[in-house]
Protein backbone atom coordinates (compact mmCIF):
# COMPACT_ATOMS: atom_id res chain seq x y z
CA UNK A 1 0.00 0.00 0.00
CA UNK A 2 1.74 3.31 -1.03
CA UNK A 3 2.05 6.07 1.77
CA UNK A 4 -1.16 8.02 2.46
CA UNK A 5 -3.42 5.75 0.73
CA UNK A 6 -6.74 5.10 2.49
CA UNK A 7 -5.80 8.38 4.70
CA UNK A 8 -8.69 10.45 5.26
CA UNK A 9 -9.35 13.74 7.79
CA UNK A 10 -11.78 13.20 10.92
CA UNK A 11 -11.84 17.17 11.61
CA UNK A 12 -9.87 19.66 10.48
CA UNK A 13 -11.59 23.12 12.01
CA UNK A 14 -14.02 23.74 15.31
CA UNK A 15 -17.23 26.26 13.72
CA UNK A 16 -15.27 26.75 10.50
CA UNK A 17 -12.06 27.49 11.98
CA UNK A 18 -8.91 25.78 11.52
CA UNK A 19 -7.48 24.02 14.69
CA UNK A 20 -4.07 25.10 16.00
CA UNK A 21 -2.08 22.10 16.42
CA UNK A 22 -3.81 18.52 17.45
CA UNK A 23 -1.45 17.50 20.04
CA UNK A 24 -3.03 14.10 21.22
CA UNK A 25 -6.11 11.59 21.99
CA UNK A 26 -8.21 9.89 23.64
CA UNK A 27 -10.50 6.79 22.30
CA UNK A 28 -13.47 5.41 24.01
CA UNK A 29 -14.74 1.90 23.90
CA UNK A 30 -17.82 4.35 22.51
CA UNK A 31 -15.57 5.38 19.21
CA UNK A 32 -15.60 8.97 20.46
CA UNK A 33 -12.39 10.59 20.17
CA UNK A 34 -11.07 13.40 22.71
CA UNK A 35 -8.15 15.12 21.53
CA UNK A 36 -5.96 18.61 22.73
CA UNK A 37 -5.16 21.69 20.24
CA UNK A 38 -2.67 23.70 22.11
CA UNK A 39 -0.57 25.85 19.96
CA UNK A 40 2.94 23.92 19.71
CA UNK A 41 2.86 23.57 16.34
CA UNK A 42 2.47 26.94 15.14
CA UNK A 43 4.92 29.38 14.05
CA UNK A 44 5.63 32.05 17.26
CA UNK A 45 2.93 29.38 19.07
CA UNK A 46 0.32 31.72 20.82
CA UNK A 47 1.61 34.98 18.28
CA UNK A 48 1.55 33.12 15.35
CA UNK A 49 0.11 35.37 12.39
CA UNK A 50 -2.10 31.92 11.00
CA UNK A 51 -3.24 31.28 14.19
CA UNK A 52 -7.49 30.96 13.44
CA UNK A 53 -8.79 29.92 16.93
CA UNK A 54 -7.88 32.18 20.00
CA UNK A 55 -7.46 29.26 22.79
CA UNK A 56 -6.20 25.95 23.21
CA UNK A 57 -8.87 23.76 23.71
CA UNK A 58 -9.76 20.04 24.28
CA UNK A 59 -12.93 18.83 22.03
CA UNK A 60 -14.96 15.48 21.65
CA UNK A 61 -15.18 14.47 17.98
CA UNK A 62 -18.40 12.68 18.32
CA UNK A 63 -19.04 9.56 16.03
CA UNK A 64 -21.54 11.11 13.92
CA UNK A 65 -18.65 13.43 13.15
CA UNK A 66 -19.93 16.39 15.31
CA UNK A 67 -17.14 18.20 17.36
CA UNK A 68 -17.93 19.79 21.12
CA UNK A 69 -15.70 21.75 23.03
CA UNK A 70 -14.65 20.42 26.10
CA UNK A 71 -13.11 22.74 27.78
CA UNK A 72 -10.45 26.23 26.62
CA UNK A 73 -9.45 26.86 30.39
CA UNK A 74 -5.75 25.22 30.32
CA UNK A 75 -2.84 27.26 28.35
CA UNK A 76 -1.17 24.08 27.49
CA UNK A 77 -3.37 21.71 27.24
CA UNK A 78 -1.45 17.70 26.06
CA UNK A 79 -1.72 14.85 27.28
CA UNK A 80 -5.53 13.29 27.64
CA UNK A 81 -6.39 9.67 28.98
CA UNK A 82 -9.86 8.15 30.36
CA UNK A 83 -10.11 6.63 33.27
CA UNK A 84 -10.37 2.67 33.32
CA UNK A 85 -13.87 2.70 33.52
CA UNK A 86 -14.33 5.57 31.39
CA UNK A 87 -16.12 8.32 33.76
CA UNK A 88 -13.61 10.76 34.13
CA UNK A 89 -11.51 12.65 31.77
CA UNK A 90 -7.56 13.97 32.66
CA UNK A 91 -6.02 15.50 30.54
CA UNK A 92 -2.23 17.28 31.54
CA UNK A 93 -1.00 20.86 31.08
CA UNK A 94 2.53 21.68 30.25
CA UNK A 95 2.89 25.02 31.87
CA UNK A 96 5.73 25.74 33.67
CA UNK A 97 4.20 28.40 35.77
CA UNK A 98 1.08 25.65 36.36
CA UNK A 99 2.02 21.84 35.29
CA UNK A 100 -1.11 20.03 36.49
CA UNK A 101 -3.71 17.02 35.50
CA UNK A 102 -7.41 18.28 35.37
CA UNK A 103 -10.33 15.50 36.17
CA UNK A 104 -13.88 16.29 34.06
CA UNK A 105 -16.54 14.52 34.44
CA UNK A 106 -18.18 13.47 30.88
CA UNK A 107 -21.80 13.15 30.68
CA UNK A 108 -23.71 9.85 28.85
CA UNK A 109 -23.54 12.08 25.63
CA UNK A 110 -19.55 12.48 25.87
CA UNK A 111 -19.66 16.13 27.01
CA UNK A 112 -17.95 17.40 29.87
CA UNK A 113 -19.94 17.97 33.17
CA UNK A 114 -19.12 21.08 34.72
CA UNK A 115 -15.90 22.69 34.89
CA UNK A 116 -12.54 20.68 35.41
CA UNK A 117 -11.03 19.33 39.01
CA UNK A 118 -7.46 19.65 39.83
CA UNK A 119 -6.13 16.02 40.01
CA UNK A 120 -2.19 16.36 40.44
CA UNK A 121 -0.19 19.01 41.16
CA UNK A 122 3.62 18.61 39.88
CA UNK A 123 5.34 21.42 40.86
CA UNK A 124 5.86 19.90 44.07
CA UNK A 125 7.81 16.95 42.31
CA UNK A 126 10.09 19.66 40.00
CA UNK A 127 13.49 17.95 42.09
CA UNK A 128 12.34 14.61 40.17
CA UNK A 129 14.06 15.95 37.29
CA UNK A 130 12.97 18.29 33.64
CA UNK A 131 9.46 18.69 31.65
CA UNK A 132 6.35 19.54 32.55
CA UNK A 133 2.82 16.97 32.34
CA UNK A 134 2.74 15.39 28.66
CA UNK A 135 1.48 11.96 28.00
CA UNK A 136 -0.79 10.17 30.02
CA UNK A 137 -1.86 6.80 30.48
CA UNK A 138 -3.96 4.69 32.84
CA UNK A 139 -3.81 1.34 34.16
CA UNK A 140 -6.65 -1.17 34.83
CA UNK A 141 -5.83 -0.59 38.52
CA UNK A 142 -6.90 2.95 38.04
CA UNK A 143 -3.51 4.45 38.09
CA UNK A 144 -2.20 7.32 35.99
CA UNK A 145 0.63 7.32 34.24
CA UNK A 146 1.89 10.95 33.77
CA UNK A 147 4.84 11.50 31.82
CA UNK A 148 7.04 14.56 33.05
CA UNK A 149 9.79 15.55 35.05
CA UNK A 150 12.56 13.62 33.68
CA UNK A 151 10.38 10.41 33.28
CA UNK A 152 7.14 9.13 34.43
CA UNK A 153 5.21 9.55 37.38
CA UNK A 154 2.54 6.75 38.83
CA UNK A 155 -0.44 8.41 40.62
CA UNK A 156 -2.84 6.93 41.97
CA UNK A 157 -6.81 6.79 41.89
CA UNK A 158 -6.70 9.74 44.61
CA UNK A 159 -3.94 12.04 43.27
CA UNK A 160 -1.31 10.75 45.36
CA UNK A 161 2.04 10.50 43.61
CA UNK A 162 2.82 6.48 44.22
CA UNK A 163 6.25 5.98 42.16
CA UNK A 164 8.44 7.39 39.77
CA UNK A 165 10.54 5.63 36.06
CA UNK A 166 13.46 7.91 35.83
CA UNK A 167 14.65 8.22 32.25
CA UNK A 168 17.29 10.34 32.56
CA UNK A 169 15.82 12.56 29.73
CA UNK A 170 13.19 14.45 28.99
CA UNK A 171 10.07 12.38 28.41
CA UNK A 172 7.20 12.99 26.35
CA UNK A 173 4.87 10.38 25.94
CA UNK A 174 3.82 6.32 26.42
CA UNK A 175 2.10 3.84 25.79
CA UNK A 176 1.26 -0.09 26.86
CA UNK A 177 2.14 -2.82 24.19
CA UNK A 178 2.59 -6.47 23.93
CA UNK A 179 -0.43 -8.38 26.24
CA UNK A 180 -0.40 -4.59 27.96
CA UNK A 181 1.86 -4.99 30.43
CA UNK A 182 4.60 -2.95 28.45
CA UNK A 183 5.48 0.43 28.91
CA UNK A 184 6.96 1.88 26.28
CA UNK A 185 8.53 5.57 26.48
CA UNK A 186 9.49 7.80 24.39
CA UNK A 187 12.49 9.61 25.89
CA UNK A 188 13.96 12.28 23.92
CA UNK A 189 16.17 10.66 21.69
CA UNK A 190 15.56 6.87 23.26
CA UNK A 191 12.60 4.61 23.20
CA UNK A 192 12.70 2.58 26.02
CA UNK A 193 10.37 -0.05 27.74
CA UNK A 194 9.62 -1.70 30.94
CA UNK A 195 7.67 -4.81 32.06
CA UNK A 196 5.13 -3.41 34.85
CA UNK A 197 2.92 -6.01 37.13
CA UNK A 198 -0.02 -4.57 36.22
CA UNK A 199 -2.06 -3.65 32.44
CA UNK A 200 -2.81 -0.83 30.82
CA UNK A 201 -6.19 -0.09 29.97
CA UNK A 202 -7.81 -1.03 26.74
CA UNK A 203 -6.17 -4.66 27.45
């Protein structure tokens, strides 16, 4: 199959304007897709001159194609992840000044209900080592998996910072391979992996 073929857009614009710069997702056993559009992508970011939409916000492309904001309260918004059993949404902001995990509740319709919870707070953990909240995963314990501050940080159900993978590096992102009980990171210019005792969700 040549490169490209069978490629097709989802979304490209939120009421006719073009997003920023789709950072990452989130897919339900539903189908519906949550994703982030912060501005990293963009020529001068935030002042870019193309720049169409005035926030960074995290949407629901619905299955029937329809797109609903979720929320345009987080600067950075990046990393998003569901919850094991699907109820809450977290998705991680890469501000220096504010490098946090927000909790939403989505309703049956996919929507978020009510404004956003603070989940995490990192700046407490900034000795761990560099980078702010990126990719996030969860683990059929309930567990996340927040990647940031030179590796990735295990929190549990309750917000509690429970353990920590030092890379070494900077860290940006995971994800759980194999039968799901590989980690695999992607660590500036390394992708590593480690065996964990428990599964990530979706497995």
């Amino acid at each position: 199959m040549a490169f490209g073929e069978g490629k097709r857009t989802l979304v490209d614009n939120f009421k006719g304007k073009r997003f920023n710069s789709p950072n990452d997702l989130a897919i339900a056993r539903t189908g519906r897709i949550y994703f982030t559009d912060p501005t990293y992508g963009l020529p001068q970011r935030e002042d870019g001159p193309t720049r169409e939409i005035d926030f960074a916000g995290v949407y629901l492309l619905d299955r029937n194609g329809e797109v609903s904001l979720i929320t345009k309260e987080l600067r950075f918004p990046n990393g998003v992840e569901l919850s094991h059993d699907e109820r809450t949404l977290y998705v991680a902001q890469s501000d220096v000044d504010r490098p946090i995990v927000i909790a939403y509740s989505p309703n049956d319709d996919g929507t978020a209900a009510g404004p956003g919870k603070l989940f995490f707070d990192a700046k407490p953990h900034s000795k761990l080592g560099n980078g702010n909240p990126d990719g996030l995963k969860v683990d059929q314990s309930g567990n996340l998996w927040v990647i940031g501050m030179g590796g990735v940080m295990v929190v549990d159900p309750n917000g509690k910072l429970i353990g920590h993978l030092s890379t070494g590096e900077r860290t940006a992102n995971c994800a759980w391979g194999d039968d799901g009980s590989t980690l695999y990171i992607a660590a500036d210019m390394y992708l590593c992996r480690i065996e964990t005792k428990v599964k990530g969700r979706g497995f």
